[in-house]
N, C-alpha and C. Protein backbone atom coordinates (compact mmCIF):
# COMPACT_ATOMS: atom_id res chain seq x y z
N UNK A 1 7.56 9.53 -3.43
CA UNK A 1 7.69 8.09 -3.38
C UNK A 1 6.31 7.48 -3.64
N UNK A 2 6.12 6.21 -4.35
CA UNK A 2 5.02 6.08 -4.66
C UNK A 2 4.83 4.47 -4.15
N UNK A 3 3.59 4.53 -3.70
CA UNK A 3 3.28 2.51 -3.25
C UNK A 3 2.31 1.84 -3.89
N UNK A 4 1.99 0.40 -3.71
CA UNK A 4 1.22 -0.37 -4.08
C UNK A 4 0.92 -0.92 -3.08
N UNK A 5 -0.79 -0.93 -3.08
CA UNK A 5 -1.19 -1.86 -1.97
C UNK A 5 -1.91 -2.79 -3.11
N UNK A 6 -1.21 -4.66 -2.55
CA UNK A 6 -1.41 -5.49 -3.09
C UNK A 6 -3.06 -6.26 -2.08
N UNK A 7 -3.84 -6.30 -3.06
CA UNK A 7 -5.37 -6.84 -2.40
C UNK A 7 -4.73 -9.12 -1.82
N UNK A 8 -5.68 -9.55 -1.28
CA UNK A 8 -5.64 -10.67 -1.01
C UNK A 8 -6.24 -11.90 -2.39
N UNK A 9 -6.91 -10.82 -2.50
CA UNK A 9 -8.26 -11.73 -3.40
C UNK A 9 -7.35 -11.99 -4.72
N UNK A 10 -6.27 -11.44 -4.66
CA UNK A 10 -5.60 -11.09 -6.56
C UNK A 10 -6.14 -10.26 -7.26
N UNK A 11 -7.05 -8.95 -6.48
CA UNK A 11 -7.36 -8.07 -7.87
C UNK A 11 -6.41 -7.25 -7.97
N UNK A 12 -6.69 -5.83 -8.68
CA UNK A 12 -6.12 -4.64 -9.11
C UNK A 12 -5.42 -4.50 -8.17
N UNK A 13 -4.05 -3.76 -8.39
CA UNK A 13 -3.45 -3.63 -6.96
C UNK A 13 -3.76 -1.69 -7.16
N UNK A 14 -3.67 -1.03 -5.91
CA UNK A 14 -4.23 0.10 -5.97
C UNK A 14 -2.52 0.98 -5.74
N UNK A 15 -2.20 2.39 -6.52
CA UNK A 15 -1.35 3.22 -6.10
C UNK A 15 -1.72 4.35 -5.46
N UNK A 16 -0.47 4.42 -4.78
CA UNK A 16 -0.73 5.82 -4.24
C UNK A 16 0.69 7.13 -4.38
N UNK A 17 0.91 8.29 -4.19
CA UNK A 17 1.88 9.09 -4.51
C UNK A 17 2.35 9.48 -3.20
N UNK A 18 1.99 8.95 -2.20
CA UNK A 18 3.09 9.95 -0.91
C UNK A 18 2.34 9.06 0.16
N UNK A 19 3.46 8.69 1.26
CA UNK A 19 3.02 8.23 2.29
C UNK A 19 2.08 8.89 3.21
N UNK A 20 2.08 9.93 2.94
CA UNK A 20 0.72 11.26 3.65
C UNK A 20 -0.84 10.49 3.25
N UNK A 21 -0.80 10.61 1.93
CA UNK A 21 -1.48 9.48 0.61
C UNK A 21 -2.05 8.17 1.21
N UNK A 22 -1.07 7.34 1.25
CA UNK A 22 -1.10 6.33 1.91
C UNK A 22 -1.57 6.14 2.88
N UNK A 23 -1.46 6.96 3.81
CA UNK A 23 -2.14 6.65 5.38
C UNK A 23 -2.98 6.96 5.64
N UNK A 24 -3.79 8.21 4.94
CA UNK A 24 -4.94 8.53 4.37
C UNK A 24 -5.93 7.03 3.86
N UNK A 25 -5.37 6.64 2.55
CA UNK A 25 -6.12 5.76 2.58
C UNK A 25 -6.06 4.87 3.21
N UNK A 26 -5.68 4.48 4.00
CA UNK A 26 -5.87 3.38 4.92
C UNK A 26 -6.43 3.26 5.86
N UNK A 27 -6.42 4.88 6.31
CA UNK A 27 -7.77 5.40 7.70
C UNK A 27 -8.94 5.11 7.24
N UNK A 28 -9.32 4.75 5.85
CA UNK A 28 -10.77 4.54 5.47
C UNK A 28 -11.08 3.35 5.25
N UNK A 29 -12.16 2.95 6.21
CA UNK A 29 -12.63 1.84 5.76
C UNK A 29 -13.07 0.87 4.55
N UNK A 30 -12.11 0.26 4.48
CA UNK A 30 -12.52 -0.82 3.36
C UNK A 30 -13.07 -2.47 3.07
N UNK A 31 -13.16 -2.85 2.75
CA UNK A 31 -14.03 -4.42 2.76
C UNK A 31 -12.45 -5.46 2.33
N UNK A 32 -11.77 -4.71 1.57
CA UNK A 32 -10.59 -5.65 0.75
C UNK A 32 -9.40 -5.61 2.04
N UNK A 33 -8.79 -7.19 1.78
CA UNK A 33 -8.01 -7.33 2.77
C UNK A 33 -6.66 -7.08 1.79
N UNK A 34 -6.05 -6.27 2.50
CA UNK A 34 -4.73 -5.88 1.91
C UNK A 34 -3.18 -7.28 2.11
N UNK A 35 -3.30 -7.61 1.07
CA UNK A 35 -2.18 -9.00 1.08
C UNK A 35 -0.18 -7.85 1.79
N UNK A 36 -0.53 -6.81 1.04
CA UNK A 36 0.87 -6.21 1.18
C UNK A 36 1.17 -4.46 0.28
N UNK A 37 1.99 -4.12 1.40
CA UNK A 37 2.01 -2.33 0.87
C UNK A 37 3.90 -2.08 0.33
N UNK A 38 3.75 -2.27 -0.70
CA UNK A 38 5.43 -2.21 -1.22
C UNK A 38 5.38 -0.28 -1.53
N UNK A 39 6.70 -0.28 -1.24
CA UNK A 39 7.11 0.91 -1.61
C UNK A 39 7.85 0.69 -3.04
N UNK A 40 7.63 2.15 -3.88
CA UNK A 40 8.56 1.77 -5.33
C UNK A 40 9.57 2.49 -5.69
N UNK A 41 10.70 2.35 -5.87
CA UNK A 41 11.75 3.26 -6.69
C UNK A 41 11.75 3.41 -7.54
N UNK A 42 12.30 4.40 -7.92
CA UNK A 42 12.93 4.97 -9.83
C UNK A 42 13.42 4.20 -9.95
N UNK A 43 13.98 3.07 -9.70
CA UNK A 43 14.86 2.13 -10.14
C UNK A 43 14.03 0.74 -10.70
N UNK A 44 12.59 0.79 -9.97
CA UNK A 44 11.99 -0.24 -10.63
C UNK A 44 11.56 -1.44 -9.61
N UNK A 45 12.61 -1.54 -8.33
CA UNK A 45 12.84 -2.07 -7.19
C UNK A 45 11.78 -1.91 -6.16
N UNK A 46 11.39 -2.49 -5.41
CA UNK A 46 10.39 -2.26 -4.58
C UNK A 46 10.65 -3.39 -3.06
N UNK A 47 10.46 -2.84 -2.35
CA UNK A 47 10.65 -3.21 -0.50
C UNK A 47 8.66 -3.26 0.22
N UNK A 48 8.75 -4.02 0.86
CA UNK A 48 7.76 -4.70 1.63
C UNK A 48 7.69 -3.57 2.74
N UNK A 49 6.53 -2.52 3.21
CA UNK A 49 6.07 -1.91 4.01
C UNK A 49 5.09 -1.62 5.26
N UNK A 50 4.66 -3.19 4.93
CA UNK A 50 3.58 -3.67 5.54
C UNK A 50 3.56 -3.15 6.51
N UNK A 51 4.43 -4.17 7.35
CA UNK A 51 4.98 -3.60 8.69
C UNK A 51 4.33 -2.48 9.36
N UNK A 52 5.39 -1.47 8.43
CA UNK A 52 5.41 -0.47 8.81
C UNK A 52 3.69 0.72 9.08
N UNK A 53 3.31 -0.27 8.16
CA UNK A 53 1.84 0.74 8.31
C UNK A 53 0.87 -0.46 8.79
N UNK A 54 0.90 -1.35 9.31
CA UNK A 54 0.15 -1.70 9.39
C UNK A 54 -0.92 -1.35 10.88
N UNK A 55 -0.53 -0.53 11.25
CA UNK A 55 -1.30 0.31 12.55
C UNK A 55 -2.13 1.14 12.17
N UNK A 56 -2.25 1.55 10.97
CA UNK A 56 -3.05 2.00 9.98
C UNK A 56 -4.44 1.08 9.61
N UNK A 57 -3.99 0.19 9.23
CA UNK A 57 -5.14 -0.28 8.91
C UNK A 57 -6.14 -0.54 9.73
């Protein structure tokens, strides 16, 4: 499964390949405020994850 973390500022949005991935990067300190973490389907479709990780950040 693969995500996008969407920045605040409007830059690049960053991917990642596995929620293992994901939480990884998020244990590391960063300066950019993360606007939102969508998850993506094969289908093209994508769901709001924030939530879910946001204990992570």
């Amino acid at each position: 499964m693969r995500y996008r973390i969407d920045y605040a500022d409007g830059r690049c949005s960053c991917f990642v390949n596995s929620s293992k991935d994901l939480i990884d990067w998020l244990k590391t300190p960063k300066e950019e405020q993360i606007e939102d973490i969508r998850k993506l389907y094969k289908s093209g479709c994508s769901d709001s994850v924030l939530e879910k990780y946001r204990k992570y950040i």
